[in-house]
Protein backbone atom coordinates (compact mmCIF):
# COMPACT_ATOMS: atom_id res chain seq x y z
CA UNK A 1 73.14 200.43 112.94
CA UNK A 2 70.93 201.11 116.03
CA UNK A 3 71.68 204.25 117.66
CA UNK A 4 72.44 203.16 121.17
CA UNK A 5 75.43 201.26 119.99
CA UNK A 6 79.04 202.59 119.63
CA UNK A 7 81.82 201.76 117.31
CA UNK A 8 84.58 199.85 118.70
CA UNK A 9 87.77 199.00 117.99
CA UNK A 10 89.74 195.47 118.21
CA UNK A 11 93.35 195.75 119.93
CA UNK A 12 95.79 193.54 120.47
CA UNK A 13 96.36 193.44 123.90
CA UNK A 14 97.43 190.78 126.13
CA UNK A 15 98.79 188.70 122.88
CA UNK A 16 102.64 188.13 122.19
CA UNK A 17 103.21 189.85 118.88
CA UNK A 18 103.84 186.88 116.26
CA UNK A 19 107.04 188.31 113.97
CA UNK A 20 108.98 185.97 112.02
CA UNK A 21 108.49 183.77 108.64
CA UNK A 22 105.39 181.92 107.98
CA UNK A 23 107.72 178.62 108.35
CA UNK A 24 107.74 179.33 111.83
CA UNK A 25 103.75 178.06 112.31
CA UNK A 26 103.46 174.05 112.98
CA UNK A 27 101.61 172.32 110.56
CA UNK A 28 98.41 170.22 111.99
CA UNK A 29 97.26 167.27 110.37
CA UNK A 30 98.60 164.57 108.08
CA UNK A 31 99.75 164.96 104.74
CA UNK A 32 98.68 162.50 102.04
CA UNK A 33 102.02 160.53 100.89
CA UNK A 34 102.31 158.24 97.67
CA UNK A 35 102.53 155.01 99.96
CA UNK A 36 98.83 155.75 102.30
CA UNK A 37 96.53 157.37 99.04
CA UNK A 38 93.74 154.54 97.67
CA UNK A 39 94.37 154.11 93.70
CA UNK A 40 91.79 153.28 91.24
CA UNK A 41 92.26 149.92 89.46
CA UNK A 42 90.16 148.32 86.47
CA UNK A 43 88.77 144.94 87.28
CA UNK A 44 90.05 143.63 83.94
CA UNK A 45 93.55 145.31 83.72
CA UNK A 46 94.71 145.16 87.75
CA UNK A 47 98.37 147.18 86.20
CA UNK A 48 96.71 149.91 84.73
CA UNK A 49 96.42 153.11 86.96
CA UNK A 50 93.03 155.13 85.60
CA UNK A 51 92.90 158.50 85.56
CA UNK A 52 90.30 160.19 86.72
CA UNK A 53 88.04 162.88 84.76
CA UNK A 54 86.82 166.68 85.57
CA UNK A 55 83.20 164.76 85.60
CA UNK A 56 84.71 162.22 88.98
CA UNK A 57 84.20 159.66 85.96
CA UNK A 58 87.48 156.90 85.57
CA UNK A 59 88.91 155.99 82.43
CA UNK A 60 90.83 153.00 81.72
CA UNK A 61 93.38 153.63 79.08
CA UNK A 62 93.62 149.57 78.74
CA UNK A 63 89.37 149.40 77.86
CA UNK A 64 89.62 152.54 76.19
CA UNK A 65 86.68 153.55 77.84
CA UNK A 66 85.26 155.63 80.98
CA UNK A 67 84.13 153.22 83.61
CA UNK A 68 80.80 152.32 85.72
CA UNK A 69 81.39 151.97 89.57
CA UNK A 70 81.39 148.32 89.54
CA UNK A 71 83.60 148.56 86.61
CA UNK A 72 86.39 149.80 89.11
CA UNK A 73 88.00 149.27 92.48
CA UNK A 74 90.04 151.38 95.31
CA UNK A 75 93.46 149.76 95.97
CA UNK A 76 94.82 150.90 99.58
């Protein structure tokens, strides 16, 4: 620390003191629901949800196999 400065410390003054449950504090933003998220389809089995890997990889559980990106489309 350079010598010429001085420690200081941070009060609250001026603010309203916040007391109460943390339910109390809006939320911002919008929350995914099931109806507005994209789902990945396989081209050749449109029913088939795929599940996605730790890789970011999809597998199709009706190919058996883990997909290419043209292999696979986003449903909105």
């Amino acid at each position: 620390m350079p010598e010429d400065s001085e420690a200081q410390t941070l009060t609250s003054k001026g603010f309203d003191q916040k007391t109460g449950k943390t339910a109390d504090i809006a939320l911002c933003g919008v929350m995914p629901t099931a109806d507005n998220v994209p789902k990945a389809i396989c081209k050749k089995h449109p029913g088939v949800e795929l599940r996605q890997q730790k890789d970011g990889r999809y597998y199709c559980p009706g190919c058996r196999k883990r997909l290419r990106k043209d292999e696979w489309i986003l449903d909105v």
